[in-house]
C-alpha atoms as a PDB file:
ATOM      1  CA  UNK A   1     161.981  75.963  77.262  1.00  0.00           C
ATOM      2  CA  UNK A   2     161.187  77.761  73.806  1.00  0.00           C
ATOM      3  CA  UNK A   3     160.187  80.524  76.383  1.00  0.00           C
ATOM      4  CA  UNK A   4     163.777  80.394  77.935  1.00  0.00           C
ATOM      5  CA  UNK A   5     165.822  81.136  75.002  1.00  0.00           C
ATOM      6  CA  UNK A   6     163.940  83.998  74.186  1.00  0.00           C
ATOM      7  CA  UNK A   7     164.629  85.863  77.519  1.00  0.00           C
ATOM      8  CA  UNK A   8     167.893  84.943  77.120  1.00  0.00           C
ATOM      9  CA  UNK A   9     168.186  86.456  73.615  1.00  0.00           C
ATOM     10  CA  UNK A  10     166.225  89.988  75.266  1.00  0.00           C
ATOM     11  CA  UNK A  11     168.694  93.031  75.190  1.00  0.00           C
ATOM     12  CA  UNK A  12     169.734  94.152  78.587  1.00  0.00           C
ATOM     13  CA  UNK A  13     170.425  97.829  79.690  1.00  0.00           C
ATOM     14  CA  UNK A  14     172.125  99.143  82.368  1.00  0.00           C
ATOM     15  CA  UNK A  15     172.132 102.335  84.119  1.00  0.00           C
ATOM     16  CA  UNK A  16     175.410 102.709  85.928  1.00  0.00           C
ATOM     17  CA  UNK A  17     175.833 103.587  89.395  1.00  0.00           C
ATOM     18  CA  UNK A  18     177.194 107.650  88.035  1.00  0.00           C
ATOM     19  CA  UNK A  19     173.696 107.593  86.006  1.00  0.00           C
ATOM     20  CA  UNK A  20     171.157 110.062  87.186  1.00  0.00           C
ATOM     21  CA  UNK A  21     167.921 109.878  85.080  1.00  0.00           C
ATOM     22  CA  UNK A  22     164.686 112.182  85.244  1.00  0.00           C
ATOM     23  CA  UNK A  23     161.848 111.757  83.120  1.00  0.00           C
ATOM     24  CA  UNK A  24     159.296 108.894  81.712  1.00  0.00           C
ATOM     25  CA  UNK A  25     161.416 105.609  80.985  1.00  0.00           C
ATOM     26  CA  UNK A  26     159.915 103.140  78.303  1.00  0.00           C
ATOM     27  CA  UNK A  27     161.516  99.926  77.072  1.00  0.00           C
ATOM     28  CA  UNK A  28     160.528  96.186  76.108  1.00  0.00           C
ATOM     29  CA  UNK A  29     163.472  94.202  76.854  1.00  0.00           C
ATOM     30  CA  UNK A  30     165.321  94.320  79.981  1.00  0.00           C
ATOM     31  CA  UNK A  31     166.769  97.400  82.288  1.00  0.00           C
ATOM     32  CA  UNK A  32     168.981  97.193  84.854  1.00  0.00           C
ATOM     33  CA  UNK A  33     169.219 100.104  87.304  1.00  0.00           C
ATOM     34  CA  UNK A  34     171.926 100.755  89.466  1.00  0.00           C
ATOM     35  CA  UNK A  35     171.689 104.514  89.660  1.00  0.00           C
ATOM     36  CA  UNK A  36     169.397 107.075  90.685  1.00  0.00           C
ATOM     37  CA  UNK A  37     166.288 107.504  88.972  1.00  0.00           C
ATOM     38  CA  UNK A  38     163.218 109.874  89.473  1.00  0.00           C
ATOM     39  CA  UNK A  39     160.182 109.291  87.151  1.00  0.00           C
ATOM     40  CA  UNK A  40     157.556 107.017  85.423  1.00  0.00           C
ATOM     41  CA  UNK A  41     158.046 103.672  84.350  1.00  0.00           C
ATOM     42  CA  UNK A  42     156.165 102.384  81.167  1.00  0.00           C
ATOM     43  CA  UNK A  43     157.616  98.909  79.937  1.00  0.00           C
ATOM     44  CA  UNK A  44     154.691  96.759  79.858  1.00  0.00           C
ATOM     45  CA  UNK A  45     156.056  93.800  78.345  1.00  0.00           C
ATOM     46  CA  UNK A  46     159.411  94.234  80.256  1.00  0.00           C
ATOM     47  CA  UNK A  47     161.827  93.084  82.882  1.00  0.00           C
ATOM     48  CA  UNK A  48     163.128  95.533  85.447  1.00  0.00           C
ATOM     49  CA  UNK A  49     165.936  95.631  88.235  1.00  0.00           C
ATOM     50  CA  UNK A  50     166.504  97.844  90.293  1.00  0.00           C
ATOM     51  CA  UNK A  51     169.772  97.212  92.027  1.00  0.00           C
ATOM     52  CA  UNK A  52     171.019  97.225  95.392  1.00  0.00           C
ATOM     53  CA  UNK A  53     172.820 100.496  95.162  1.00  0.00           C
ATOM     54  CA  UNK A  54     169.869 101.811  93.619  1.00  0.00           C
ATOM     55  CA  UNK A  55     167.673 104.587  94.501  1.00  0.00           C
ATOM     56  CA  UNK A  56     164.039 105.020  92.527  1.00  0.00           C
ATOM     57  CA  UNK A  57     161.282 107.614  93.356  1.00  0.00           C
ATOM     58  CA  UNK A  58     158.546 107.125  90.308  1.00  0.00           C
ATOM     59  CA  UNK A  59     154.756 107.822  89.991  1.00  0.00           C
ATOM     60  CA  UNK A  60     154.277 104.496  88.589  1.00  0.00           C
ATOM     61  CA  UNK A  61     156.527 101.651  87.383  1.00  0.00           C
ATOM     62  CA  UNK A  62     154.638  99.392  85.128  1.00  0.00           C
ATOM     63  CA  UNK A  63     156.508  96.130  84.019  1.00  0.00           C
ATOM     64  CA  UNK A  64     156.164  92.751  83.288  1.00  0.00           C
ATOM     65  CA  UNK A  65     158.336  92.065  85.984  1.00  0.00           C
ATOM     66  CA  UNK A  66     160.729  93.144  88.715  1.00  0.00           C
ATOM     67  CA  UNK A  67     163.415  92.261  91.099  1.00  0.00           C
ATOM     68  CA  UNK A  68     164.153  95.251  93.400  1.00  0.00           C
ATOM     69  CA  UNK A  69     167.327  94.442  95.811  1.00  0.00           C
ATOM     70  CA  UNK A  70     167.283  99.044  96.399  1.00  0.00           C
ATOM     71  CA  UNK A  71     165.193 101.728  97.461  1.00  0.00           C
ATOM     72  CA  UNK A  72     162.116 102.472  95.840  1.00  0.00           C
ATOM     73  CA  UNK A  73     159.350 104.846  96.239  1.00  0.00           C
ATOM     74  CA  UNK A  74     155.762 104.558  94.006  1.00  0.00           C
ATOM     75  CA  UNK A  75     153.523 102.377  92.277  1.00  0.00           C
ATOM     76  CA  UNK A  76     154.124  99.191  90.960  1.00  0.00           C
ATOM     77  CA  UNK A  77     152.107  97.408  88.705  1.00  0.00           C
ATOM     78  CA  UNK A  78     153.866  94.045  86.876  1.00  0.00           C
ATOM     79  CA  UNK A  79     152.035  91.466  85.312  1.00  0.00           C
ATOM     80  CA  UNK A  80     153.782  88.755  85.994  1.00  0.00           C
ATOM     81  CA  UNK A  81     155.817  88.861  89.170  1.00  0.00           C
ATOM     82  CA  UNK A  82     157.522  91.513  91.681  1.00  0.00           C
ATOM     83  CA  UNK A  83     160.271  90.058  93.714  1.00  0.00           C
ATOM     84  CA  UNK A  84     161.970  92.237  96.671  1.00  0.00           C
ATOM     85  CA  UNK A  85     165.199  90.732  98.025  1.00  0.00           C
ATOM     86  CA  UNK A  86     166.272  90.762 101.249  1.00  0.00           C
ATOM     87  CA  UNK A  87     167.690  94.499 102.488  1.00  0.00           C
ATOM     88  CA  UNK A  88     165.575  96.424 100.300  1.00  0.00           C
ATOM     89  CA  UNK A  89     163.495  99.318 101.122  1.00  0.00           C
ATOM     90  CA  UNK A  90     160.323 100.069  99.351  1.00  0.00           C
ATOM     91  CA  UNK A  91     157.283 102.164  99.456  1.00  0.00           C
ATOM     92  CA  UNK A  92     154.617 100.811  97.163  1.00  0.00           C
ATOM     93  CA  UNK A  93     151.111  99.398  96.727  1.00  0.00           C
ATOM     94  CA  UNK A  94     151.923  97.102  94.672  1.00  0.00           C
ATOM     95  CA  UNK A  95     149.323  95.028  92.218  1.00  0.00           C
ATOM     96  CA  UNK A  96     150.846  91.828  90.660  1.00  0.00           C
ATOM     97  CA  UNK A  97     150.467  87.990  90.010  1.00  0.00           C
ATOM     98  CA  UNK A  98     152.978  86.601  92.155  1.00  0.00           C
ATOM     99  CA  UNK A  99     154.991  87.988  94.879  1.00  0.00           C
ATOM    100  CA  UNK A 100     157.888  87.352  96.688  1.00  0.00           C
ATOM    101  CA  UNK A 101     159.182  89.050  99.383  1.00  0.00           C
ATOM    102  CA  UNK A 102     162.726  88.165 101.529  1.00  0.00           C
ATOM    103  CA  UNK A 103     163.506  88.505 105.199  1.00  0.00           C
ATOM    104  CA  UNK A 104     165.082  91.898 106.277  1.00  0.00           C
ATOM    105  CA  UNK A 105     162.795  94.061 103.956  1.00  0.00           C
ATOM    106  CA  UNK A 106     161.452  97.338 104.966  1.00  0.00           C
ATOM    107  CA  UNK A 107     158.187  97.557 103.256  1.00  0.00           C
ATOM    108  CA  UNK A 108     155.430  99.670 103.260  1.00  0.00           C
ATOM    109  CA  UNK A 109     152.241  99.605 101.145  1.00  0.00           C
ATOM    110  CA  UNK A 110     149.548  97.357 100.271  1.00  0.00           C
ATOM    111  CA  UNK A 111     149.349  94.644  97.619  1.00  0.00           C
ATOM    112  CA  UNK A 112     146.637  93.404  95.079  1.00  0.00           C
ATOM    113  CA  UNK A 113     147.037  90.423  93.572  1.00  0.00           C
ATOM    114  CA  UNK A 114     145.816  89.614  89.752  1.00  0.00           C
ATOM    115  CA  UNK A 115     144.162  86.698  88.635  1.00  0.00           C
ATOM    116  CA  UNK A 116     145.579  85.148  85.514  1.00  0.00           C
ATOM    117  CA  UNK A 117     143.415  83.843  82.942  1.00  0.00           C
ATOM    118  CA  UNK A 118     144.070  80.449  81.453  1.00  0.00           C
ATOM    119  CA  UNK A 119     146.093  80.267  78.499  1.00  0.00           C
ATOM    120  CA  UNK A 120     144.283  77.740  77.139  1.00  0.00           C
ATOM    121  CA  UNK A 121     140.891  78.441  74.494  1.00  0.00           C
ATOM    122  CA  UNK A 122     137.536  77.600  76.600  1.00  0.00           C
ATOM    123  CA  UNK A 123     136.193  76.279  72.891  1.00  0.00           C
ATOM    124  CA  UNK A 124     139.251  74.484  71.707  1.00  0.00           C
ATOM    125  CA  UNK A 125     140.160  72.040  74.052  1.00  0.00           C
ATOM    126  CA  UNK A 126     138.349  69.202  76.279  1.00  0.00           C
ATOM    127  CA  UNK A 127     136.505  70.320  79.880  1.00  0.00           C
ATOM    128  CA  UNK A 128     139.464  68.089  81.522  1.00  0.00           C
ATOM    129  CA  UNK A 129     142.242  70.033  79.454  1.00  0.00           C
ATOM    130  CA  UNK A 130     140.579  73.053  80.604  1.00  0.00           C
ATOM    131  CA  UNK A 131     140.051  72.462  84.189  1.00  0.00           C
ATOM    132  CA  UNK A 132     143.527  71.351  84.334  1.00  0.00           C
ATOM    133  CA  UNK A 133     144.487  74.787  82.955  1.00  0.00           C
ATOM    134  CA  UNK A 134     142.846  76.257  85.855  1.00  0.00           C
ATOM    135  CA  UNK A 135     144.922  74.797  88.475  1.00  0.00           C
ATOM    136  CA  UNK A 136     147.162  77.458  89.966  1.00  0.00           C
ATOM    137  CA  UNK A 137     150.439  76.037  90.386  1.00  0.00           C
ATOM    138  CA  UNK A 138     152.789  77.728  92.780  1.00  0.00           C
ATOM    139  CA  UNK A 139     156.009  78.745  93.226  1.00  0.00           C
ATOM    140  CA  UNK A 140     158.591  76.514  95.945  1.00  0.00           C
ATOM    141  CA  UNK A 141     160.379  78.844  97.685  1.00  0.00           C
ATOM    142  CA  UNK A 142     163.365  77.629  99.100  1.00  0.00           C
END
């Protein structure tokens, strides 16, 4: 919950549908794309979107997460999740912890999934707390 409120309280940047960016992009909150944009993607501890009337052509996009519902075109690498909605188009290997992917996506690529280490302190807690840590819980999908 505690989590929660802090995303909510994240800044959130847009990039219109007019913007046009070239270059290397770095942020920590969260971006929205709607435009065009041709480049590298550093946010590591961020959240991206790239929109449906997006269009993306990067060397890399690394992120904590991202939703694509557009076009894009290079690597992905987000730590937590990458989530491609029905009518997008992407190009990618892609190397993430979970994935989702819609019907009626064009997709191309590979994808590696991470492991996630247990949150939990091997030499702080009980072998049943622990185990229980280990239990990969997944997502219901709808």
């Amino acid at each position: 919950m505690a989590e929660q409120v802090l995303k909510e309280k994240r800044n959130i940047t847009v990039f219109g549908s007019e913007t046009e960016f070239d270059g290397v992009l770095e942020f920590t909150d969260r971006l929205v794309i709607t435009g065009k944009f041709n480049g590298k993607i550093e946010a590591p501890e961020g959240d991206l979107e790239i929109a449906k009337s997006a269009d993306c052509h990067v060397g890399s996009i690394k992120t904590n997460s991202i939703v694509i519902s557009g076009n894009v075109e290079g690597t992905i690498e987000a730590a937590d999740r990458v989530e491609i909605c029905s009518g997008s188009t992407v190009k990618s290997d892609i190397t993430t912890s979970r994935f989702r992917i819609a019907n009626n996506v064009e997709y191309t690529g590979q994808v590696s999934m991470l492991e996630k280490e247990p949150e939990s302190d091997l030499f702080s807690v009980a072998s049943s707390e622990f185990k229980q840590s280990m239990i990969v819980k997944a997502d219901r999908i709808s």
